[in-house]
C-alpha atoms as a PDB file:
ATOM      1  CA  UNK A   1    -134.794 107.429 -41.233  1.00  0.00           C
ATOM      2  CA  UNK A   2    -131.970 105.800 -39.324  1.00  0.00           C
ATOM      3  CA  UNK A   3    -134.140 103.598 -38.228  1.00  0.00           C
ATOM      4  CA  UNK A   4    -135.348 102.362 -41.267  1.00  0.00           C
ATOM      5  CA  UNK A   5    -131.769 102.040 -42.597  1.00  0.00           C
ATOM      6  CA  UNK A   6    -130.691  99.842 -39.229  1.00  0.00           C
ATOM      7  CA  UNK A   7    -133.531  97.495 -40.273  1.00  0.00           C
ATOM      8  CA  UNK A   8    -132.211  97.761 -43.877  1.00  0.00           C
ATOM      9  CA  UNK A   9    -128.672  96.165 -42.508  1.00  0.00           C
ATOM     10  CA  UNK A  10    -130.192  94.037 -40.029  1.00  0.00           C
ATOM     11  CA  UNK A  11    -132.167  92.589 -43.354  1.00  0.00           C
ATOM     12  CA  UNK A  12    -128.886  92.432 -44.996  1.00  0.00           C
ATOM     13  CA  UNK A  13    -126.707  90.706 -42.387  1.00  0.00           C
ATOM     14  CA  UNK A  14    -129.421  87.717 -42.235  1.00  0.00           C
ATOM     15  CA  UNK A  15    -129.456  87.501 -46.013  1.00  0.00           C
ATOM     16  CA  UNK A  16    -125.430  87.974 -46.027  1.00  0.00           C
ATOM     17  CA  UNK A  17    -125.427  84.789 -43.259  1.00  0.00           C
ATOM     18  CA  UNK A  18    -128.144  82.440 -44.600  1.00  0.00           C
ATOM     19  CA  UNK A  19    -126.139  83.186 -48.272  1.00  0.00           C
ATOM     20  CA  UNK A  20    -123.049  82.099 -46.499  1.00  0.00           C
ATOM     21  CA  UNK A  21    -124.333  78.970 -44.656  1.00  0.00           C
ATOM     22  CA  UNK A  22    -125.513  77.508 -47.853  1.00  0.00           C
ATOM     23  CA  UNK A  23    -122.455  78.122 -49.748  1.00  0.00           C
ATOM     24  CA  UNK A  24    -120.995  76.480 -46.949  1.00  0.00           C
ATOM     25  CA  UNK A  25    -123.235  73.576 -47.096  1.00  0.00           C
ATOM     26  CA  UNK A  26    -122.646  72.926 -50.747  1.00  0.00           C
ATOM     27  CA  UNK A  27    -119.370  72.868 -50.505  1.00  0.00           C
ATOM     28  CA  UNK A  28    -119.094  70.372 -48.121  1.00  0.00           C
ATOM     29  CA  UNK A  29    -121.692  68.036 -50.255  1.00  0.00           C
ATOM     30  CA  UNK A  30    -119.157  68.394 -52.793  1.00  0.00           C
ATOM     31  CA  UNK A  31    -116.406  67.482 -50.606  1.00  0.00           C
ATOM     32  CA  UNK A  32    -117.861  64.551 -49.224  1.00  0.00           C
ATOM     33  CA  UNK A  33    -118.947  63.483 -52.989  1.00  0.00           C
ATOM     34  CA  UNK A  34    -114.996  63.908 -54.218  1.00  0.00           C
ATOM     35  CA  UNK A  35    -114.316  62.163 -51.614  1.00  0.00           C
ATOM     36  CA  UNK A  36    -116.417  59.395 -51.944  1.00  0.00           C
ATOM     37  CA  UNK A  37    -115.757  58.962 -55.483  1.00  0.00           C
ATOM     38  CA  UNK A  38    -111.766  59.246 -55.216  1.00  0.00           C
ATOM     39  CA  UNK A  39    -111.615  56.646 -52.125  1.00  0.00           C
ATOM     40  CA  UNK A  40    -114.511  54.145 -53.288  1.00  0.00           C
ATOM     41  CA  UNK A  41    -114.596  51.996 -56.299  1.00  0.00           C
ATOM     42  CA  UNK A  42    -117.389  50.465 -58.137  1.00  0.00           C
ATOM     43  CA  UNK A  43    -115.650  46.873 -59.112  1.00  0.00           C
ATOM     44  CA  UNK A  44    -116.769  44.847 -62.194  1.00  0.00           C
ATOM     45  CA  UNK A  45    -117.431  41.208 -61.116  1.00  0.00           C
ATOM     46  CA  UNK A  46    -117.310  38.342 -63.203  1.00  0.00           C
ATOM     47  CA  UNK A  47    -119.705  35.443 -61.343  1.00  0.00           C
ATOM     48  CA  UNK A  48    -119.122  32.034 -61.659  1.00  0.00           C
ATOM     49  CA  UNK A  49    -118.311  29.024 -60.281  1.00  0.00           C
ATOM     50  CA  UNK A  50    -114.473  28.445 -58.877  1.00  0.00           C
ATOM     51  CA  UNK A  51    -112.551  25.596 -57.940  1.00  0.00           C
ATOM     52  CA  UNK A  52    -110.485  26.197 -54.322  1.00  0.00           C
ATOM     53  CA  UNK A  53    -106.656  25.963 -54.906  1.00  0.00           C
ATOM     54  CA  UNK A  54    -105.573  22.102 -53.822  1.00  0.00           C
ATOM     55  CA  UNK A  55    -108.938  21.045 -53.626  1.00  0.00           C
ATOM     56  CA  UNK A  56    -111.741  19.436 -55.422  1.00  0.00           C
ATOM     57  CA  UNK A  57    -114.175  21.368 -53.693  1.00  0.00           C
ATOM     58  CA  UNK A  58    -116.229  24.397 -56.079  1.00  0.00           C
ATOM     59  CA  UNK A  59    -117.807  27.196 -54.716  1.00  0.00           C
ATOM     60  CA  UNK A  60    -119.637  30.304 -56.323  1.00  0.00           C
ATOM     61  CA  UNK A  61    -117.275  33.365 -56.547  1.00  0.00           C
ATOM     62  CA  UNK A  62    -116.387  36.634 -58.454  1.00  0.00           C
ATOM     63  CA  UNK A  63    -113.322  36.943 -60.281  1.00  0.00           C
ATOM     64  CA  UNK A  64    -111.771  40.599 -60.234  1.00  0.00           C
ATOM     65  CA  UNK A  65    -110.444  41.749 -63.289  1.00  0.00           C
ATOM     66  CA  UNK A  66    -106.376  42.568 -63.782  1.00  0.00           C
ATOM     67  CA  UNK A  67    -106.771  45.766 -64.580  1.00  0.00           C
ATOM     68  CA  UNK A  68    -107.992  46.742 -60.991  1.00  0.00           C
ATOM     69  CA  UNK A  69    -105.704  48.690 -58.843  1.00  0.00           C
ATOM     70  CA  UNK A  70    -105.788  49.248 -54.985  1.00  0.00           C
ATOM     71  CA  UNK A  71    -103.504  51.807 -54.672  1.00  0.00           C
ATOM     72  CA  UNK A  72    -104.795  54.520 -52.052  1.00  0.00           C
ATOM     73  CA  UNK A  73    -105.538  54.379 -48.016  1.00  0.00           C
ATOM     74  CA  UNK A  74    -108.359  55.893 -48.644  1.00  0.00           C
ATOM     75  CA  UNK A  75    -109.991  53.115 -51.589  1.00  0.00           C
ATOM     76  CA  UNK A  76    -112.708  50.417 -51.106  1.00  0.00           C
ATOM     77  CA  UNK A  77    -114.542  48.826 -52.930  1.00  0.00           C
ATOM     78  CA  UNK A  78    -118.314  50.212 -52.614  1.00  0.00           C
ATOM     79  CA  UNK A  79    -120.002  48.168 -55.254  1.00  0.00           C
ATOM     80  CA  UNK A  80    -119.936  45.142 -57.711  1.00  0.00           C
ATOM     81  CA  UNK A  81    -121.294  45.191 -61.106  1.00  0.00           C
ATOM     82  CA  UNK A  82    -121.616  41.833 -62.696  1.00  0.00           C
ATOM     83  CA  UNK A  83    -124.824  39.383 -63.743  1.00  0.00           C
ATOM     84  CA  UNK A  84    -125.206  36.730 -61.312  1.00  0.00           C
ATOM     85  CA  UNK A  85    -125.225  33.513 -62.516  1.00  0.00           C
ATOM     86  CA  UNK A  86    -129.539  32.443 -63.009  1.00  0.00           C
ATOM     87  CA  UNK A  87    -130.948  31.769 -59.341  1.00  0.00           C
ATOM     88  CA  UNK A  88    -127.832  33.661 -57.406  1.00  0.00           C
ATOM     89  CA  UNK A  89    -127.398  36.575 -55.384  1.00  0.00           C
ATOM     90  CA  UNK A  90    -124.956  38.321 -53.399  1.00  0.00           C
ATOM     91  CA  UNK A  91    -125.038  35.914 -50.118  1.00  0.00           C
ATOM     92  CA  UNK A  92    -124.738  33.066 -52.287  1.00  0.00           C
ATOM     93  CA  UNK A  93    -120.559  34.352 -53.199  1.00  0.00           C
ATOM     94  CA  UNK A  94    -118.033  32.103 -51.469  1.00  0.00           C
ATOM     95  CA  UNK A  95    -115.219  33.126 -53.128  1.00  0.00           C
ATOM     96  CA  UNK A  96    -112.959  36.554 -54.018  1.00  0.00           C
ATOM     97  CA  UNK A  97    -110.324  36.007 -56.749  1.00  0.00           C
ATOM     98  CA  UNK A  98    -107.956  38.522 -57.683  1.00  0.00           C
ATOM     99  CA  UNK A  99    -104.777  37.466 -59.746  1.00  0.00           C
ATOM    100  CA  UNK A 100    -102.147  39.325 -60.904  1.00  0.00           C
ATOM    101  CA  UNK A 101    -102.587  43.058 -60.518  1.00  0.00           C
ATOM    102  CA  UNK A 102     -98.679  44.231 -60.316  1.00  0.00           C
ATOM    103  CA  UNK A 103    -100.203  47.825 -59.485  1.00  0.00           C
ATOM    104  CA  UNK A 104    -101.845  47.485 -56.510  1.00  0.00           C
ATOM    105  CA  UNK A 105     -99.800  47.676 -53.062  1.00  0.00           C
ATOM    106  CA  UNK A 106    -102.838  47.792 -50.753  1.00  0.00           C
ATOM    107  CA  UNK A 107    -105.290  45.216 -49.220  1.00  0.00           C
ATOM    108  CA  UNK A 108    -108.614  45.896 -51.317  1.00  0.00           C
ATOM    109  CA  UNK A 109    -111.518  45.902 -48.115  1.00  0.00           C
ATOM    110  CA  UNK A 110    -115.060  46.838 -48.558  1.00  0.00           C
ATOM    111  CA  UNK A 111    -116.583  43.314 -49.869  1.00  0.00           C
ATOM    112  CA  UNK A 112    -116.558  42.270 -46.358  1.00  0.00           C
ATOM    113  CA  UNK A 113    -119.717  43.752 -46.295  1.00  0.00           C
ATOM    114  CA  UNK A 114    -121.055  43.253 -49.801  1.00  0.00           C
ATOM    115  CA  UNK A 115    -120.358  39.481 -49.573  1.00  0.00           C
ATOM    116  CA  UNK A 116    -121.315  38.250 -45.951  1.00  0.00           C
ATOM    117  CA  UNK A 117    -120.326  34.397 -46.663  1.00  0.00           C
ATOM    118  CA  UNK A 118    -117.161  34.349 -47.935  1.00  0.00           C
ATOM    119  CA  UNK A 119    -115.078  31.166 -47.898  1.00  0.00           C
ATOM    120  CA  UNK A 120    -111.962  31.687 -50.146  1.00  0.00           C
ATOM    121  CA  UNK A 121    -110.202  34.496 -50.914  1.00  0.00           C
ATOM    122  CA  UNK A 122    -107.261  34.486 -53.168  1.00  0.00           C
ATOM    123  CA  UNK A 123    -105.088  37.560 -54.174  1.00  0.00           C
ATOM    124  CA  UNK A 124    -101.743  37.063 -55.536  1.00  0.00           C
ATOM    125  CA  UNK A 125     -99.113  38.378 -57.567  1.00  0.00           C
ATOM    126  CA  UNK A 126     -99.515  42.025 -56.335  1.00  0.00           C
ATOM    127  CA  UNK A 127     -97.356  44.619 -54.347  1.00  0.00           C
ATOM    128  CA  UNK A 128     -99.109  44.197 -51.349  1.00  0.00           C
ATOM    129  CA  UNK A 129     -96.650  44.583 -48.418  1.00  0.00           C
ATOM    130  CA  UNK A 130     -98.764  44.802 -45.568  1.00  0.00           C
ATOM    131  CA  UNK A 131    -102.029  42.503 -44.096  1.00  0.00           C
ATOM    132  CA  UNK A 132    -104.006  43.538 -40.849  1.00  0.00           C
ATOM    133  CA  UNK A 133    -106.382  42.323 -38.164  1.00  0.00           C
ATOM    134  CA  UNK A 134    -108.989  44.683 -39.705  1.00  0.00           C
ATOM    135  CA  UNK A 135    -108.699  43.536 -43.298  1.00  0.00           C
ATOM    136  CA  UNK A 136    -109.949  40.139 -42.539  1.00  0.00           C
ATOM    137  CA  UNK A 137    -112.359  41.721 -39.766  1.00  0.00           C
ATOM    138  CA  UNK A 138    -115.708  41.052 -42.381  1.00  0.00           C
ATOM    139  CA  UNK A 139    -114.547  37.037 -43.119  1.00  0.00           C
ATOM    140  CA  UNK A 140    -115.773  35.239 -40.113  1.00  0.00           C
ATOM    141  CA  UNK A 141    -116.255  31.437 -41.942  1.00  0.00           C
ATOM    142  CA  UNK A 142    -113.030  32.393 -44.442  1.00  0.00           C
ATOM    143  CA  UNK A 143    -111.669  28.523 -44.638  1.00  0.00           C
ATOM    144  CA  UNK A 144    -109.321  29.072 -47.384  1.00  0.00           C
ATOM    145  CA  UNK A 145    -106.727  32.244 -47.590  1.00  0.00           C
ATOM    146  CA  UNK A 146    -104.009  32.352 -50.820  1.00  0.00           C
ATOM    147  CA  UNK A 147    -102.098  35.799 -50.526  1.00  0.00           C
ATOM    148  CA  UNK A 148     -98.803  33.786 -52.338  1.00  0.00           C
ATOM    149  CA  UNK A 149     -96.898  35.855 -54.328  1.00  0.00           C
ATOM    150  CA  UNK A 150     -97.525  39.132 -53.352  1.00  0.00           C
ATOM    151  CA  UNK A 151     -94.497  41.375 -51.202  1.00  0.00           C
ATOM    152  CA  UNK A 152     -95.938  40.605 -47.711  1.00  0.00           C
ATOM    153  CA  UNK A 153     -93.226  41.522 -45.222  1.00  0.00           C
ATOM    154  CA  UNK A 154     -94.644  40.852 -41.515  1.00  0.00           C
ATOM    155  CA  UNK A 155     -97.252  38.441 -39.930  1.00  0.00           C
ATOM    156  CA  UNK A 156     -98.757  40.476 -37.259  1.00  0.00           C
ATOM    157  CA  UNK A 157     -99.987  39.260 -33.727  1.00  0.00           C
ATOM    158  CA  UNK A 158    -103.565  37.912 -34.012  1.00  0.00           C
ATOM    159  CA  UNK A 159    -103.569  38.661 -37.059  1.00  0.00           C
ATOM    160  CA  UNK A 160    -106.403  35.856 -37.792  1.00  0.00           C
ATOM    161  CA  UNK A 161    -108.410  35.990 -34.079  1.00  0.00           C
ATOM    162  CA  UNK A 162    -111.690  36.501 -36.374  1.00  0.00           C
ATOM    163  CA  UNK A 163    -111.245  33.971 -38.751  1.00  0.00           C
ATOM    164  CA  UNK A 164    -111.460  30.551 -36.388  1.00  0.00           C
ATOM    165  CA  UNK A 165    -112.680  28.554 -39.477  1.00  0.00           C
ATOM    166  CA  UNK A 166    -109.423  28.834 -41.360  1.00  0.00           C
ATOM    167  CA  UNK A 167    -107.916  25.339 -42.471  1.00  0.00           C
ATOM    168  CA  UNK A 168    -105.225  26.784 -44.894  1.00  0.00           C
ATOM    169  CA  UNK A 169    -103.177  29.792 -45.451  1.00  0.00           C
ATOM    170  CA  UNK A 170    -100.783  30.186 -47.914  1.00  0.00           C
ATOM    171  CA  UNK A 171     -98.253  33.151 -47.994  1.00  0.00           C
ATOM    172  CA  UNK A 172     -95.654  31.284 -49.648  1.00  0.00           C
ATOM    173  CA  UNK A 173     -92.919  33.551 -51.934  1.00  0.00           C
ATOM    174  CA  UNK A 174     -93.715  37.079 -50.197  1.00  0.00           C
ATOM    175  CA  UNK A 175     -90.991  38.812 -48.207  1.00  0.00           C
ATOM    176  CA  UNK A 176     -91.752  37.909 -44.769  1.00  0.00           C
ATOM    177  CA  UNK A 177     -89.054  38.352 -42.423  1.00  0.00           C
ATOM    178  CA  UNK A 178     -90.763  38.425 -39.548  1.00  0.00           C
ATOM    179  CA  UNK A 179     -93.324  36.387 -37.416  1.00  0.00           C
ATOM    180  CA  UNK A 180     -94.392  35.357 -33.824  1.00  0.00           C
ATOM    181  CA  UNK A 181     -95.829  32.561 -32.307  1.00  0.00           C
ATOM    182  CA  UNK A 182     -99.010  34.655 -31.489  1.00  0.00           C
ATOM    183  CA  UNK A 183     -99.673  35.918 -34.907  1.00  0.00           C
ATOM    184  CA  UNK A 184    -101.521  32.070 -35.364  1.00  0.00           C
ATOM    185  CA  UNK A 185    -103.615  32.458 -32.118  1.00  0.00           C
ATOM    186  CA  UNK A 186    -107.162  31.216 -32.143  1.00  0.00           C
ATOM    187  CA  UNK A 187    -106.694  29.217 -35.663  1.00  0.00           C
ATOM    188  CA  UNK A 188    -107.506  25.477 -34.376  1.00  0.00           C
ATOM    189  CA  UNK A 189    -108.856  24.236 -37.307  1.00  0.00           C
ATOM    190  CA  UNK A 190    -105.487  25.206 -39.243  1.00  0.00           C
ATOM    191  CA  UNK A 191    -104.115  21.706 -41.170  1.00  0.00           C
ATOM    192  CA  UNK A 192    -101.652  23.783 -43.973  1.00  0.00           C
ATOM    193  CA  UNK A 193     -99.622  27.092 -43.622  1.00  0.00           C
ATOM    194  CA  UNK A 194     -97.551  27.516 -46.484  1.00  0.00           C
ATOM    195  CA  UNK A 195     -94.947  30.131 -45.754  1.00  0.00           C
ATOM    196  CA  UNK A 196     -91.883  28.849 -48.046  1.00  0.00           C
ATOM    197  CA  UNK A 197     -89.805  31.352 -50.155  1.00  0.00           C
ATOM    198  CA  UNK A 198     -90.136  33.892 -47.831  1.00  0.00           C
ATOM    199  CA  UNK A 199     -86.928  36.297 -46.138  1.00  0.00           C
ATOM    200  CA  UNK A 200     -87.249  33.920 -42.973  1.00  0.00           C
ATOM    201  CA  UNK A 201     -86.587  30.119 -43.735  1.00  0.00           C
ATOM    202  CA  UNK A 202     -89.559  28.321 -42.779  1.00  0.00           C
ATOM    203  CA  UNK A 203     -89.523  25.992 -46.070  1.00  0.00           C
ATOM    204  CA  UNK A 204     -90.341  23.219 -43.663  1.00  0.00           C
ATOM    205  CA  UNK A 205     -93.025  24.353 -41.687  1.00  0.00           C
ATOM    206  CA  UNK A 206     -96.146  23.419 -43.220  1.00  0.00           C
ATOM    207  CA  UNK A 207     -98.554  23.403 -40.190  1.00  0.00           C
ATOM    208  CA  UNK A 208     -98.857  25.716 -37.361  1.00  0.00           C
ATOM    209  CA  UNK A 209     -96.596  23.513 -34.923  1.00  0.00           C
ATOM    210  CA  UNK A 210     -94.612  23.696 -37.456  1.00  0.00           C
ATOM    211  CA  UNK A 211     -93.994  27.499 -38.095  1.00  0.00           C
ATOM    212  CA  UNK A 212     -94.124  27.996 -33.990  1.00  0.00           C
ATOM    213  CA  UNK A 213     -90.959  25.103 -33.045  1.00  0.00           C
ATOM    214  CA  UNK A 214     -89.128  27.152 -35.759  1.00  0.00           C
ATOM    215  CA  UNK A 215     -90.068  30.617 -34.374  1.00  0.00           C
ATOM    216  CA  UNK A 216     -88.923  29.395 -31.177  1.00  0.00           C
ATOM    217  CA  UNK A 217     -85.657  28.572 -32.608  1.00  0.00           C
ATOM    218  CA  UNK A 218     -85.227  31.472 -34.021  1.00  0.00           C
ATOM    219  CA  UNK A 219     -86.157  33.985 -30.565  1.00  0.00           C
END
């Protein structure tokens, strides 16, 4: 008899611990799901074709809506919606637009690897204070890079070592106050840097010999 009843509660204890480890493992599906859904965002996309700011030349591109916000650490975009334009895809996008979205204060990241040729990227008039290394990571032939009117307030060192192919960067009426001669390594095909309107005076630096003889004077 008290054998058969240790058996019973050795019968129990494996039921009791198998119960357990799948509660356990639903839970943390769910978690990672929440998760997933709070920190990624499924963008709408409108596709078409977009002229380059001071240019003549007009790529293909998707134009982000204004009611997008980038407001948490955590968000990225995960996916577009949008039609493509007839005989387009994904690799054929050139260009990111996103204009005036006074609610988001964070650098949107994620179509990096959606859209693996992108050229120009514009996003201005947000609260976006800060830009890093790893946010333009995913942009290796970027050419063309408008983040005017937004509240940038520093230009960190190397910040552009994986974009070599830029030729223009504006960041013209943001708050920058400060910059360093090494935050422009590696960008030898630079021929405009816009940086006017900014905390620090560089309204008369518009190239990157420029912006470094006045950084000089300045240290």
């Amino acid at each position: 008899m008290i054998l058969s009843e240790f058996k019973y509660d050795i019968f129990d204890i494996l039921i009791g611990t198998v119960y357990f480890a799948i509660v356990c493992l639903i839970c943390k599906l769910i978690v990672d799901i929440v998760k997933d859904m709070v920190g990624s965002l499924v963008i709408k996309c409108v596709f078409d074709k977009i002229k380059i700011s001071d240019s003549d030349e007009i790529v293909y591109g998707c134009k982000i809506g204004n009611g997008i916000v980038f407001n948490r650490e955590t968000s990225r975009i995960k996916k577009f919606n949008g039609k493509h334009m007839d005989g387009m895809t994904d690799a054929d996008v050139k260009a990111i637009v996103i204009e005036t979205s006074p609610e988001t204060t964070l650098f949107p990241t994620g179509f990096g690897g959606i859209f693996t040729n992108i050229h120009y990227i514009k996003i201005v008039n947000t609260r976006i204070s800060k830009i890093k290394q790893d946010h333009l990571l995913d942009f290796p032939k970027l050419r063309y890079l408008y983040l005017n009117n937004n509240e940038i307030i520093e230009i960190p060192e190397n910040l552009f070592i994986h974009n070599p192919e830029l030729e223009v960067i504006d960041l013209s009426f943001n708050q920058i106050n400060y910059v360093k001669k090494e935050s422009f390594n590696g960008l030898k095909k630079l021929r405009f840097l816009d940086l006017r309107e900014n905390i620090a005076d560089f309204d008369h630096a518009t190239s990157i010999e420029g912006v470094k003889k006045m950084i000089e004077a300045m240290e």
